[in-house]
C-alpha atoms as a PDB file:
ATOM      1  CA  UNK A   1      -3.752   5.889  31.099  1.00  0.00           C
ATOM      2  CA  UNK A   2      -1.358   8.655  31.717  1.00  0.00           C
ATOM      3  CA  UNK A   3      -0.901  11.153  28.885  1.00  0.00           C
ATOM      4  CA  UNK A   4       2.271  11.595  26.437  1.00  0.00           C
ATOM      5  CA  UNK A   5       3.141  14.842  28.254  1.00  0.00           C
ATOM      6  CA  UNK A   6       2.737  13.670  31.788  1.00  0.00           C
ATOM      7  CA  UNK A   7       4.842  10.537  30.744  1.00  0.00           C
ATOM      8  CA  UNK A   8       7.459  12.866  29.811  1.00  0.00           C
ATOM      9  CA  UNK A   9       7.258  14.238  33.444  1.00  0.00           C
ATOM     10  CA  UNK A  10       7.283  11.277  35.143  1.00  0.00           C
ATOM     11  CA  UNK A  11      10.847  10.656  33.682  1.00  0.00           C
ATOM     12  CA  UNK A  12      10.780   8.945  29.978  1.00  0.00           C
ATOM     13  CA  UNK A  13      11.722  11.770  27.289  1.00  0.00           C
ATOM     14  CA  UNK A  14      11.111  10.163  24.262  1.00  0.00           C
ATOM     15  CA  UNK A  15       7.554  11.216  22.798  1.00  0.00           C
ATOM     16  CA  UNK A  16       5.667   8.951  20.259  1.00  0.00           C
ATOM     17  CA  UNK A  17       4.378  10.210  17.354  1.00  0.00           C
ATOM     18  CA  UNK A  18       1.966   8.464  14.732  1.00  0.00           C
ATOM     19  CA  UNK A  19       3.145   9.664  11.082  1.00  0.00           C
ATOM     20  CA  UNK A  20       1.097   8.956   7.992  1.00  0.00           C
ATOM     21  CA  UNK A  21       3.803   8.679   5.322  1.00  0.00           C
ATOM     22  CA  UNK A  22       2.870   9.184   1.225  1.00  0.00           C
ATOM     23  CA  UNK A  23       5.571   7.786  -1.457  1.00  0.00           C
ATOM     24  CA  UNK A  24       6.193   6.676  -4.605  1.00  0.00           C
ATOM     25  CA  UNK A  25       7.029   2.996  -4.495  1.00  0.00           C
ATOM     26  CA  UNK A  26       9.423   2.726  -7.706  1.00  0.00           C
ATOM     27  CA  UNK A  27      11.791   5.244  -6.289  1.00  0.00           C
ATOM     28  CA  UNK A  28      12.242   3.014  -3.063  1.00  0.00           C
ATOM     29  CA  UNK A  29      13.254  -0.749  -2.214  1.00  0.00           C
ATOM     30  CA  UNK A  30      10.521  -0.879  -0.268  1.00  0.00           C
ATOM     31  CA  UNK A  31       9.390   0.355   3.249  1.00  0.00           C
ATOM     32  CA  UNK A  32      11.612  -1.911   5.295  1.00  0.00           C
ATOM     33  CA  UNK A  33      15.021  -0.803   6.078  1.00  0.00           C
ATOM     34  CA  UNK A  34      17.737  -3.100   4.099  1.00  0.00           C
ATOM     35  CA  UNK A  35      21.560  -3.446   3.659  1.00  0.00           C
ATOM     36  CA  UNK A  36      22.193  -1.509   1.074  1.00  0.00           C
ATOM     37  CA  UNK A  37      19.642  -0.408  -0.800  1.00  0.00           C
ATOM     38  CA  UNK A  38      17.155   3.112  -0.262  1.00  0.00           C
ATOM     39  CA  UNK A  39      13.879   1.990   1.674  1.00  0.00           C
ATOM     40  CA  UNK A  40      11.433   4.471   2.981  1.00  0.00           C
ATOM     41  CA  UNK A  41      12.096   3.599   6.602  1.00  0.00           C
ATOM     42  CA  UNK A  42      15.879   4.594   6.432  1.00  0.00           C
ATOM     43  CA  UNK A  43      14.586   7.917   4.603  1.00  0.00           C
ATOM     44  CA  UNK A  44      12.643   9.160   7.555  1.00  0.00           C
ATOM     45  CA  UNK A  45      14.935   7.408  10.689  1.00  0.00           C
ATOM     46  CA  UNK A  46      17.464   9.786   8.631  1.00  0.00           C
ATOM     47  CA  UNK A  47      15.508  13.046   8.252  1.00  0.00           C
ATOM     48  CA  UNK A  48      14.279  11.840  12.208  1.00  0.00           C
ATOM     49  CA  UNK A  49      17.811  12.052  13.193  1.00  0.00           C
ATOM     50  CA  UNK A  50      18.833  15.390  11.796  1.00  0.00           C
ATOM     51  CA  UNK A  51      16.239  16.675  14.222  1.00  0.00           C
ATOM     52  CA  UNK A  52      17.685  15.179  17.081  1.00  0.00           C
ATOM     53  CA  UNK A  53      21.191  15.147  16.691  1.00  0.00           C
ATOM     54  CA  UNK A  54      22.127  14.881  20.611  1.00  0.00           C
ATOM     55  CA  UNK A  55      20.012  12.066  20.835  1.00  0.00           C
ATOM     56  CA  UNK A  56      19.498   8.338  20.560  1.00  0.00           C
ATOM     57  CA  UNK A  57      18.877   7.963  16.708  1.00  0.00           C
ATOM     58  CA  UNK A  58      15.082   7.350  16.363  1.00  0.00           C
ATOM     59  CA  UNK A  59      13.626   3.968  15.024  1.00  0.00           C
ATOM     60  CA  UNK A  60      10.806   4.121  12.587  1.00  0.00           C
ATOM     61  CA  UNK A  61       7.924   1.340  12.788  1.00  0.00           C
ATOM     62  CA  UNK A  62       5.630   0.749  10.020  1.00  0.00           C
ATOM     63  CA  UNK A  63       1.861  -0.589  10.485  1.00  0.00           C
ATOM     64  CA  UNK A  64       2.654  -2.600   7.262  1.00  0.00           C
ATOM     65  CA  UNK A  65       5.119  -3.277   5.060  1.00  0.00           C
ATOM     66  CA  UNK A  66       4.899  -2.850   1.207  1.00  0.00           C
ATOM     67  CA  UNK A  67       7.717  -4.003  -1.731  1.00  0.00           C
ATOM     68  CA  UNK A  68       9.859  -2.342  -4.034  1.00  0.00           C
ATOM     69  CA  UNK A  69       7.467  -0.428  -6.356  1.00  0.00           C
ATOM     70  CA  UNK A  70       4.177  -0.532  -4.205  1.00  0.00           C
ATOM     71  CA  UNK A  71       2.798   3.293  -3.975  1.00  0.00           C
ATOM     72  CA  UNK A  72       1.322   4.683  -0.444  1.00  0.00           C
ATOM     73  CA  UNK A  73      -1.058   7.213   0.095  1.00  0.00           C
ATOM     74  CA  UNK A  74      -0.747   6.978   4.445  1.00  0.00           C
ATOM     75  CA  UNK A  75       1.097   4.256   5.160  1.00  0.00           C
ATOM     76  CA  UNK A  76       0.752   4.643   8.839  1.00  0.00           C
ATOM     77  CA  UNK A  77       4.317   4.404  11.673  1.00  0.00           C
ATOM     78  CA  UNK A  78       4.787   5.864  14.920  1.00  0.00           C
ATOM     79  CA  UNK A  79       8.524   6.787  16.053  1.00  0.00           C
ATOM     80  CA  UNK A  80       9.989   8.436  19.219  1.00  0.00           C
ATOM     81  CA  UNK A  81      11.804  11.468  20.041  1.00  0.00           C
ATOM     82  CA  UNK A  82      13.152  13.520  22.524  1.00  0.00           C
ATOM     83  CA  UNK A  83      15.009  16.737  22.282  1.00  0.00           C
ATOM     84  CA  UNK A  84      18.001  17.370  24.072  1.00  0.00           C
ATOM     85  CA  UNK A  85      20.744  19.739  23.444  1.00  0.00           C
ATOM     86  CA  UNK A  86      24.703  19.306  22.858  1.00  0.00           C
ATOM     87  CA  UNK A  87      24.740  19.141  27.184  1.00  0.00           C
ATOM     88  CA  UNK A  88      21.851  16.480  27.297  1.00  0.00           C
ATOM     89  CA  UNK A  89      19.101  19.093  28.794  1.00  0.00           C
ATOM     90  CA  UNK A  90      15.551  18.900  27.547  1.00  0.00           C
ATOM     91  CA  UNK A  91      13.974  20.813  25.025  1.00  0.00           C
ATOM     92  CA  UNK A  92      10.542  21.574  24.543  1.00  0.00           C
ATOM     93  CA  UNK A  93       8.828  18.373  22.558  1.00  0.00           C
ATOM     94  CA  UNK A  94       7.781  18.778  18.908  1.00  0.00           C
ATOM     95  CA  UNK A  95       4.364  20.177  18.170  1.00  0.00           C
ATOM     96  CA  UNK A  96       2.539  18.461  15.544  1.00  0.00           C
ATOM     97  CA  UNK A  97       2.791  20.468  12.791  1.00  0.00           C
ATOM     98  CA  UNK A  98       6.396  21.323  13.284  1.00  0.00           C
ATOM     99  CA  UNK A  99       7.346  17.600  13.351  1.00  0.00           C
ATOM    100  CA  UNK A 100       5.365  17.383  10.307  1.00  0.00           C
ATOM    101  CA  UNK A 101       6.859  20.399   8.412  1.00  0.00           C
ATOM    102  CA  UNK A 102      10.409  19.671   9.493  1.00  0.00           C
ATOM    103  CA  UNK A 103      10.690  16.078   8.522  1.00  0.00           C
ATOM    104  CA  UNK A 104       9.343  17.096   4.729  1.00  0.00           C
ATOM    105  CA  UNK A 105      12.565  19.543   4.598  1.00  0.00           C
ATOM    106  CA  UNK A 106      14.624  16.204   4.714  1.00  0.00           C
ATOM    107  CA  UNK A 107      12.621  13.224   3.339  1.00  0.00           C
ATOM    108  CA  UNK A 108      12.946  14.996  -0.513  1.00  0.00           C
ATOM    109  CA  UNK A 109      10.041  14.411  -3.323  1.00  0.00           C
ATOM    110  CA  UNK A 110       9.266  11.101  -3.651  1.00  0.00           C
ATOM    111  CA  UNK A 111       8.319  10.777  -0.039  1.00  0.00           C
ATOM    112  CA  UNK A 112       5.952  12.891   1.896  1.00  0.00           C
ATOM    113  CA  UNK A 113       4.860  13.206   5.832  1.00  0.00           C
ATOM    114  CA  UNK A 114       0.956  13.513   5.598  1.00  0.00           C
ATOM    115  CA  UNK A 115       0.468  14.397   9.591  1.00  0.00           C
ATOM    116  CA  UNK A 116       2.073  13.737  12.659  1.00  0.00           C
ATOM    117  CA  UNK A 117       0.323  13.061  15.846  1.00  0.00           C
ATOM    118  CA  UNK A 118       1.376  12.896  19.378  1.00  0.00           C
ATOM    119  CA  UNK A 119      -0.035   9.510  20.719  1.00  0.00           C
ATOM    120  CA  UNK A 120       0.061   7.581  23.991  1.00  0.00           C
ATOM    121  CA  UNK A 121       3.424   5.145  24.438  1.00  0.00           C
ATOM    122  CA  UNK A 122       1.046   2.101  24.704  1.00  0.00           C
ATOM    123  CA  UNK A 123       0.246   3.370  20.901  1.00  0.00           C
ATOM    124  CA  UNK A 124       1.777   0.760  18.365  1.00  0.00           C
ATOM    125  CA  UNK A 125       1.591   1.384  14.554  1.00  0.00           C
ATOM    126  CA  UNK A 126       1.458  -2.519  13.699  1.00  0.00           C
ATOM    127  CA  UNK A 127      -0.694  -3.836  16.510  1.00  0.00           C
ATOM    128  CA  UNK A 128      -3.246  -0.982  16.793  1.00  0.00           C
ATOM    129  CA  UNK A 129      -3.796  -1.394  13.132  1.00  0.00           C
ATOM    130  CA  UNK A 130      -7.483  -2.453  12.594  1.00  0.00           C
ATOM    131  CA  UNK A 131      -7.831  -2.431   8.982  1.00  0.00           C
ATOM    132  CA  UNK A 132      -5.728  -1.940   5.744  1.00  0.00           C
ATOM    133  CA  UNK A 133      -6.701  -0.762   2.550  1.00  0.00           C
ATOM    134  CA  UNK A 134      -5.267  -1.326  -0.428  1.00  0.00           C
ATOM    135  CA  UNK A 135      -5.845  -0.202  -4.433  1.00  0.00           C
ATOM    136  CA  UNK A 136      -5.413  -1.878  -7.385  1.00  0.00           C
ATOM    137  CA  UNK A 137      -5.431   0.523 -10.063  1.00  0.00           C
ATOM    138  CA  UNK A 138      -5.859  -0.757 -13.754  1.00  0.00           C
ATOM    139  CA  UNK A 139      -6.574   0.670 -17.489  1.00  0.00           C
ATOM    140  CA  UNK A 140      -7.727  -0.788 -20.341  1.00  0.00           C
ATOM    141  CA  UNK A 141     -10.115  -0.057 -23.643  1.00  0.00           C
ATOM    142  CA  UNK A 142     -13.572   0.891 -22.706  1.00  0.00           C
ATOM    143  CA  UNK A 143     -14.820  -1.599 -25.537  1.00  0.00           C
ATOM    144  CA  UNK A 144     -13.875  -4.031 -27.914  1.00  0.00           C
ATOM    145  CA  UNK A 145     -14.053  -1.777 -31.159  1.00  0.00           C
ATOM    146  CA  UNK A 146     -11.491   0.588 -29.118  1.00  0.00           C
ATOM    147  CA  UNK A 147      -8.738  -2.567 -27.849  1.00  0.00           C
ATOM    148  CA  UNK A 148      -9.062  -3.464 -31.907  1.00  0.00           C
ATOM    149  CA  UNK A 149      -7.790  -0.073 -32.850  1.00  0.00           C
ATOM    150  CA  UNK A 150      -4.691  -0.642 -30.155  1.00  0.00           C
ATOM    151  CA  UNK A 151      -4.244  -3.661 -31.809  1.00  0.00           C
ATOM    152  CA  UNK A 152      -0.791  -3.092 -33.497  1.00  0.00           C
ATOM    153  CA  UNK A 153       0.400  -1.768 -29.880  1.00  0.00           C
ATOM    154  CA  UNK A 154       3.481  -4.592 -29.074  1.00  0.00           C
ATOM    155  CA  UNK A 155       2.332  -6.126 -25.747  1.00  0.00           C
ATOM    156  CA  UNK A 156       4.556  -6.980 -22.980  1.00  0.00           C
ATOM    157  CA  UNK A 157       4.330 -11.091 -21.558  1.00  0.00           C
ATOM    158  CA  UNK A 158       1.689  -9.953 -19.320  1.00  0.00           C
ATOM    159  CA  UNK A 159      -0.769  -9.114 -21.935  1.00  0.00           C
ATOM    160  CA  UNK A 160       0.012  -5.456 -20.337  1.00  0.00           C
ATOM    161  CA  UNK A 161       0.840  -2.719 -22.727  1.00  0.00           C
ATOM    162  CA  UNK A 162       4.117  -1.185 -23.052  1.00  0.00           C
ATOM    163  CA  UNK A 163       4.739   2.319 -22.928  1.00  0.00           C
ATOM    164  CA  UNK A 164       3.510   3.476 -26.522  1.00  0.00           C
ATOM    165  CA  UNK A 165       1.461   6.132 -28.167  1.00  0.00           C
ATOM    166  CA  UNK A 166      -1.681   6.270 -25.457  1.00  0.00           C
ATOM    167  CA  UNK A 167      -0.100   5.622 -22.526  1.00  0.00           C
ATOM    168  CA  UNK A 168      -0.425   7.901 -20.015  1.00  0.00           C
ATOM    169  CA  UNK A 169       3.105   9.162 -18.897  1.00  0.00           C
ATOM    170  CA  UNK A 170       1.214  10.095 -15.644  1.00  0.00           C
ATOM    171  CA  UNK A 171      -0.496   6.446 -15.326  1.00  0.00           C
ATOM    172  CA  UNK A 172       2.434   4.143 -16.976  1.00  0.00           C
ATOM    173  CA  UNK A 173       3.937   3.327 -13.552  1.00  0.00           C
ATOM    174  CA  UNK A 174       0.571   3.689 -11.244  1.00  0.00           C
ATOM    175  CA  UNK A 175      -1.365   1.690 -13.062  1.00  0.00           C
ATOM    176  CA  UNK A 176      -1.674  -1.937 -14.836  1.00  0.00           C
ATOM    177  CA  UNK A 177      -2.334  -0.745 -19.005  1.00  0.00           C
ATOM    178  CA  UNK A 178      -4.551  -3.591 -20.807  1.00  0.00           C
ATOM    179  CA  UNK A 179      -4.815  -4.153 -24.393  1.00  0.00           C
ATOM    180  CA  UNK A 180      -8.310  -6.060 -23.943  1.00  0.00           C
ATOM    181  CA  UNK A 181     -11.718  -4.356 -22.022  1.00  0.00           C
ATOM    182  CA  UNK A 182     -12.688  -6.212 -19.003  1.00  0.00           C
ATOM    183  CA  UNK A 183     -15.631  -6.938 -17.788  1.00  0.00           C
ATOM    184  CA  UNK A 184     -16.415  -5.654 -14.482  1.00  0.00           C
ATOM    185  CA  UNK A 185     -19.965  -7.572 -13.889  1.00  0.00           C
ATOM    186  CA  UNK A 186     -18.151 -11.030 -14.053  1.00  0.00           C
ATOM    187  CA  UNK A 187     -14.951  -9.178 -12.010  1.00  0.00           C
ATOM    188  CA  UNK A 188     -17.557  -8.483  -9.480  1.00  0.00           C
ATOM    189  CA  UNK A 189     -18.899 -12.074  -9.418  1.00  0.00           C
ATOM    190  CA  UNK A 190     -15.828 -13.280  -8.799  1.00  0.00           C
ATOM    191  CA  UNK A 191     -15.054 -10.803  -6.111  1.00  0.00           C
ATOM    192  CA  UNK A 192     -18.081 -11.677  -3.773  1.00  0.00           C
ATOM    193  CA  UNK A 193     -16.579 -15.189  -3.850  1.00  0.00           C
ATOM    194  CA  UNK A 194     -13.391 -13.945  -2.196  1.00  0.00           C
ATOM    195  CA  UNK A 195     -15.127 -11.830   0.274  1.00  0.00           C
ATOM    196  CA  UNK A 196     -14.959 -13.191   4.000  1.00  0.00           C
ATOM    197  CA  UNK A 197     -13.254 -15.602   6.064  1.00  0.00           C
ATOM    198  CA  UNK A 198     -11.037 -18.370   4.015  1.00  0.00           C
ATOM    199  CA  UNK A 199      -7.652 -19.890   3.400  1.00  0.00           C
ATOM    200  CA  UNK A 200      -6.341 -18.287   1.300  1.00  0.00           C
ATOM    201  CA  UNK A 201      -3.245 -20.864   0.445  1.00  0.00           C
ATOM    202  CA  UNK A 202      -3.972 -20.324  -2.963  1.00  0.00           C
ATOM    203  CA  UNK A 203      -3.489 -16.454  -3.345  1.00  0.00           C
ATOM    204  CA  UNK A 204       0.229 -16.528  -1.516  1.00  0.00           C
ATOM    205  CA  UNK A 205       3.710 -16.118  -2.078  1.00  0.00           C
ATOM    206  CA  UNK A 206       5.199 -19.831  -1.728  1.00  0.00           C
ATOM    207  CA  UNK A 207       7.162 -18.269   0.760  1.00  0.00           C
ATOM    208  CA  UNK A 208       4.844 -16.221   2.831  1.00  0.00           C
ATOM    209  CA  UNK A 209       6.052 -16.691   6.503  1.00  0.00           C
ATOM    210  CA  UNK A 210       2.481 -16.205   7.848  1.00  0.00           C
ATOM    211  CA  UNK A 211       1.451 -19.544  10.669  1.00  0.00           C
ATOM    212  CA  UNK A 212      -2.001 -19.224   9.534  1.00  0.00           C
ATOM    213  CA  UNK A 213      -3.410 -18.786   5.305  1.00  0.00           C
ATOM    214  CA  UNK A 214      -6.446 -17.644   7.305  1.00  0.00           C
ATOM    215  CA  UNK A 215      -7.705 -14.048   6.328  1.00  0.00           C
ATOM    216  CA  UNK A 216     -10.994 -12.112   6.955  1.00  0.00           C
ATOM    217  CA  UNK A 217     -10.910  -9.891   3.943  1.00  0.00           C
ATOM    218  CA  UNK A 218     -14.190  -7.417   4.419  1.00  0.00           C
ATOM    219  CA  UNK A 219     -14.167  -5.434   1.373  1.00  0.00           C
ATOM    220  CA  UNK A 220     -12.783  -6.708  -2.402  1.00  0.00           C
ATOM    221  CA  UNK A 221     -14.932  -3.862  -4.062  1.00  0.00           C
ATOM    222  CA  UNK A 222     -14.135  -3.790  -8.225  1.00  0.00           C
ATOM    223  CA  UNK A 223     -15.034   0.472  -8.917  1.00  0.00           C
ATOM    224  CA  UNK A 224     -15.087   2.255 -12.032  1.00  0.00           C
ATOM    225  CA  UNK A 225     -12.829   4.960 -10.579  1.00  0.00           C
ATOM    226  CA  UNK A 226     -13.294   8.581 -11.242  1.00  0.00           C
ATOM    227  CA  UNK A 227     -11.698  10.521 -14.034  1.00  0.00           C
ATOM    228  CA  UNK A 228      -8.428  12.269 -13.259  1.00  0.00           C
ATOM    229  CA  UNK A 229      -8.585  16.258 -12.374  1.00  0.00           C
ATOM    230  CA  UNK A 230      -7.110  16.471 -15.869  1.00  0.00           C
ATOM    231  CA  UNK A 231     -10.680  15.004 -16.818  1.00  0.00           C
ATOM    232  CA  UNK A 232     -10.595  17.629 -20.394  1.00  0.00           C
ATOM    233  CA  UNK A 233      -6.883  15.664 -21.661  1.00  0.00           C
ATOM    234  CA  UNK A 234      -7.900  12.212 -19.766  1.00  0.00           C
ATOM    235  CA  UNK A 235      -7.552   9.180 -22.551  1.00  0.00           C
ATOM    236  CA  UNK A 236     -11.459   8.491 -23.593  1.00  0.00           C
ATOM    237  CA  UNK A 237     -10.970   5.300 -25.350  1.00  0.00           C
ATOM    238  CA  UNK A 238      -9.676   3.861 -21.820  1.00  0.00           C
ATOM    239  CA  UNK A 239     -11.384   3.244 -19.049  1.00  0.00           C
ATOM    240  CA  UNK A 240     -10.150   3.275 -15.386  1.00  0.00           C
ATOM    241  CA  UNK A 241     -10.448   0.442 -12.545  1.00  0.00           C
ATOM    242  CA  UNK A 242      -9.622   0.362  -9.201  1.00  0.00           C
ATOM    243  CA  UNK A 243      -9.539  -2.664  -6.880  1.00  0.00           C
ATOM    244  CA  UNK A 244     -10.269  -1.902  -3.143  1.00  0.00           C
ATOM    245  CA  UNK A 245      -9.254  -4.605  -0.692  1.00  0.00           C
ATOM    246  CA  UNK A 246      -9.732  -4.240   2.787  1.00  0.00           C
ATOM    247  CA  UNK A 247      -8.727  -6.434   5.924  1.00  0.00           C
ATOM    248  CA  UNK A 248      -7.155  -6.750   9.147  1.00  0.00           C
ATOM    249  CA  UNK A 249      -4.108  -8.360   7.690  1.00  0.00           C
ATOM    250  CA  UNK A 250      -2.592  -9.268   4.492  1.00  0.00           C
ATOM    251  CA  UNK A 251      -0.733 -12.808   3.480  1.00  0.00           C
ATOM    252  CA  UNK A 252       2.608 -12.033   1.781  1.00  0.00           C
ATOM    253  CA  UNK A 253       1.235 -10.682  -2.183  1.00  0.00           C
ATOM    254  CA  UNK A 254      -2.286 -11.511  -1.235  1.00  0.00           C
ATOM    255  CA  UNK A 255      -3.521  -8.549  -2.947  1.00  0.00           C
ATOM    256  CA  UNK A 256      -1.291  -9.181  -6.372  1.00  0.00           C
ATOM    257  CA  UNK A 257      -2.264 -12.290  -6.475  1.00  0.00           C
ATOM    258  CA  UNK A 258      -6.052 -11.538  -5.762  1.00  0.00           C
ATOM    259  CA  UNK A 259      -5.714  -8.561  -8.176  1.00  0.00           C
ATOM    260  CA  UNK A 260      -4.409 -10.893 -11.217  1.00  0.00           C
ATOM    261  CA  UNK A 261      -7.274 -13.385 -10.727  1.00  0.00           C
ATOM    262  CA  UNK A 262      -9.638 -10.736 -11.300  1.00  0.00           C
ATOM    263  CA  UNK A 263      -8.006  -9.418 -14.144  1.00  0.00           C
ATOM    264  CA  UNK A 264      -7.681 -12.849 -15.702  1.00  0.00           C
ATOM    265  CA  UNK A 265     -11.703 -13.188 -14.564  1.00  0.00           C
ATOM    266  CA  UNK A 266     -12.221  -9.814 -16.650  1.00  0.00           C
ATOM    267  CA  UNK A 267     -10.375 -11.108 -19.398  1.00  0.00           C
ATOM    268  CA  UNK A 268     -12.248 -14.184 -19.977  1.00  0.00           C
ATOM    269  CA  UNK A 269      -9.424 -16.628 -18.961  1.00  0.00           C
ATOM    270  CA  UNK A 270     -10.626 -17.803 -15.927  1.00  0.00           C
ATOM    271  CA  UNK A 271     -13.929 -18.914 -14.653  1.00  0.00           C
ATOM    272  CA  UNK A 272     -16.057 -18.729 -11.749  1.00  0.00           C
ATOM    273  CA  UNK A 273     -15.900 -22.271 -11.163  1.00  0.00           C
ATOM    274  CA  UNK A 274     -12.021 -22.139 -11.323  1.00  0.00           C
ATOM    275  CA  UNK A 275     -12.054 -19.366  -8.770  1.00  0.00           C
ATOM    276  CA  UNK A 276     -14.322 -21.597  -6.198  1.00  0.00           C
ATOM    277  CA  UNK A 277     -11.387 -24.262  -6.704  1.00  0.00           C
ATOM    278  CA  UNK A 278      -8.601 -21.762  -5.953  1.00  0.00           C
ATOM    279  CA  UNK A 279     -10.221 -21.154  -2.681  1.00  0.00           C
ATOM    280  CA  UNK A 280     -10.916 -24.789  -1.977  1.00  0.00           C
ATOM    281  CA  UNK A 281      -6.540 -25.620  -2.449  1.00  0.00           C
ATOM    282  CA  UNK A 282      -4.916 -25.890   0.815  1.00  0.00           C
ATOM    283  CA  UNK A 283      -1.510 -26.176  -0.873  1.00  0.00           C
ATOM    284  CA  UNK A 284       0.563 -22.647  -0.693  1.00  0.00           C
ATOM    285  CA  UNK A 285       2.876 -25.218  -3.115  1.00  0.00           C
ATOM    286  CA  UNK A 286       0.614 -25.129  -6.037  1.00  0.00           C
ATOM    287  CA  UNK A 287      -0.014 -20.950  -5.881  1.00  0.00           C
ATOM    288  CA  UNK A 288       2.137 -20.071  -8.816  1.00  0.00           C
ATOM    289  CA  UNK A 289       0.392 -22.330 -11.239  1.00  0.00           C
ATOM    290  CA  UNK A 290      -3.484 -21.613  -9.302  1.00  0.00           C
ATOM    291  CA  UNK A 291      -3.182 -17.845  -9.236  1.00  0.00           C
ATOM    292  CA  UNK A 292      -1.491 -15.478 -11.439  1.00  0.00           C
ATOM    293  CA  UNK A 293       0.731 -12.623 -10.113  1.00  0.00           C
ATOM    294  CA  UNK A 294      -0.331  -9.428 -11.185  1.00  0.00           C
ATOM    295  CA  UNK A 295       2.850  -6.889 -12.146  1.00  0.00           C
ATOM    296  CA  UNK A 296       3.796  -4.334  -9.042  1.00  0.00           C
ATOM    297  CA  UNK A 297       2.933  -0.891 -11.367  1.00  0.00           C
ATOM    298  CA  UNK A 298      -0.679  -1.432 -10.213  1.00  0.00           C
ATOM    299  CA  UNK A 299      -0.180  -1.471  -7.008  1.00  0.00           C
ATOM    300  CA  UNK A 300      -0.757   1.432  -4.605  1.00  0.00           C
ATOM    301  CA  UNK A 301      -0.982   0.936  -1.020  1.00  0.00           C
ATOM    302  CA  UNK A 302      -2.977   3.147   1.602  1.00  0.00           C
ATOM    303  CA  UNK A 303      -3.122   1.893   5.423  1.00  0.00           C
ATOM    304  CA  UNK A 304      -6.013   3.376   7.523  1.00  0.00           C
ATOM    305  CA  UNK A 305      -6.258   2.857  11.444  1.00  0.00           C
ATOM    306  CA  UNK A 306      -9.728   2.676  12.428  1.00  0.00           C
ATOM    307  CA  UNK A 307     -10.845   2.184  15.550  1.00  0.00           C
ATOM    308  CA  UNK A 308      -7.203   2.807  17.560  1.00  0.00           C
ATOM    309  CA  UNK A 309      -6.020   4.353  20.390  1.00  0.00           C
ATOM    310  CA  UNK A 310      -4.171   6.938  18.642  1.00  0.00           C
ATOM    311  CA  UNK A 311      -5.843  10.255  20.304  1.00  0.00           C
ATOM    312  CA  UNK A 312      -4.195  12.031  22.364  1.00  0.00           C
ATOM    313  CA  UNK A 313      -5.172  11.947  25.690  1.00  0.00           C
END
């Protein structure tokens, strides 16, 4: 395959480029552009086309797509550009790291450019995928004796706790605040059930536009996760969790709905057995009532390509 420069030369001035692209999900409407409203994809086709004003305005393609509120470490997209000046001559193509550093002068605080990386045209953020990652992040009392002394916290429908007293002001929109410990040995149990190759009909949106509820998911890992760097001021009566899911492909709030079984699991309001059932409904129809939907202030995306074609060559 021919290089990004030397397809340049042979006549096509638009060079792809693979961004990694950090945000916080509750200032957004999501990653997909729409009518309207402020998505993370119209952020950076914006910032984009400040930087190429004489030219055709650049389109921005995600590897995946996350909602209103969902957090992203690298969500990976490739775009391309070409520089050309008010007469339509070439300039010189974007390095990396002046891509990188230009597009952060535009995209603001709540959105970040992580790297840019020249890549070959045949490079496609969605397609050359080959696994995504995503975190659950949840915290709750370490033990019973501490949830009883959060007792008289008021507790939103969700059996989440509102934002009172020991809730972090750091964590309150990143993570998923329990007034109950879990317990992570029967989480885990119930994890290892979900891990493989299944329909997963039961852990949809009703309205998931996927043809297939078919999903290899290759890690569902239920961590302790580490203390914050703030480790000396961190809460100690709370403990924190982090869901890892990784696959190939997502179903439309797969991972919520995964992520609030588990919790429920933890909880003690849902059994193993009950789990093996979930997995064995082929109805999409009947997910509300099977699984639970767990709230979006959890939920922090990263997608990782492994394994692409995204070198420069």
């Amino acid at each position: 395959m021919a290089s990004a420069q030397s397809t340049v030369e042979s006549g096509c001035c638009r060079i792809r480029y693979l961004l990694l692209i950090e945000y916080v999900g509750t200032a957004f409407h999501g990653s997909q552009r729409q009518p309207g409203k402020r998505t993370v994809q119209e952020l950076v086709e914006d910032a984009a086309a400040k930087l190429t004003p004489h030219s055709v305005p650049p389109t921005v393609v995600f590897a995946g797509r996350t909602d209103a509120g969902v957090h992203s470490i690298a969500n990976a997209a490739h775009v391309d550009l070409e520089r050309l000046d008010k007469h339509g001559n070439r300039l010189p193509a974007f390095s990396e790291g002046e891509l990188m550093n230009a597009l952060n002068n535009f995209v603001g605080e709540r959105c970040g450019i992580v790297s840019a990386r020249r890549v070959h045209k045949g490079f496609h953020a969605r397609h050359s995928a080959r696994v995504r990652t995503y975190v659950y992040q949840i915290r709750c009392p370490k033990s019973p004796r501490e949830a009883r002394a959060q007792a008289l916290l008021r507790v939103d429908c969700c059996g989440s706790l509102m934002r009172r007293g020991w809730v972090s002001a750091h964590d309150a929109h990143r993570s998923l605040w329990l007034a109950e410990p879990l317990d992570l040995n029967a989480m885990r149990d119930a994890a290892a059930l979900l891990v493989g190759k299944h329909d997963f009909s039961a852990f949809r949106a009703v309205r998931c536009g996927a043809k297939s509820p078919v999903r290899d998911l290759l890690e569902l890992a239920v961590v302790e996760d580490s203390p914050s760097t703030l480790a000396e001021f961190d809460l100690e009566c709370t403990r924190r969790v982090a869901l890892r899911l990784r696959a190939r492909s997502f179903l439309h709030h797969q991972v919520r709905y995964i992520a609030a079984t588990l919790v429920e699991v933890g909880l003690g309001k849902r059994s193993l057995q009950q789990v093996r059932d979930m997995l064995r409904s082929a109805d999409s129809r009947q997910s509300p009532p099977c699984a639970p939907f767990a709230p979006l202030r959890g939920s922090c995306s990263s997608l990782l390509l492994v394994g692409v074609a995204s070198k420069r060559r």
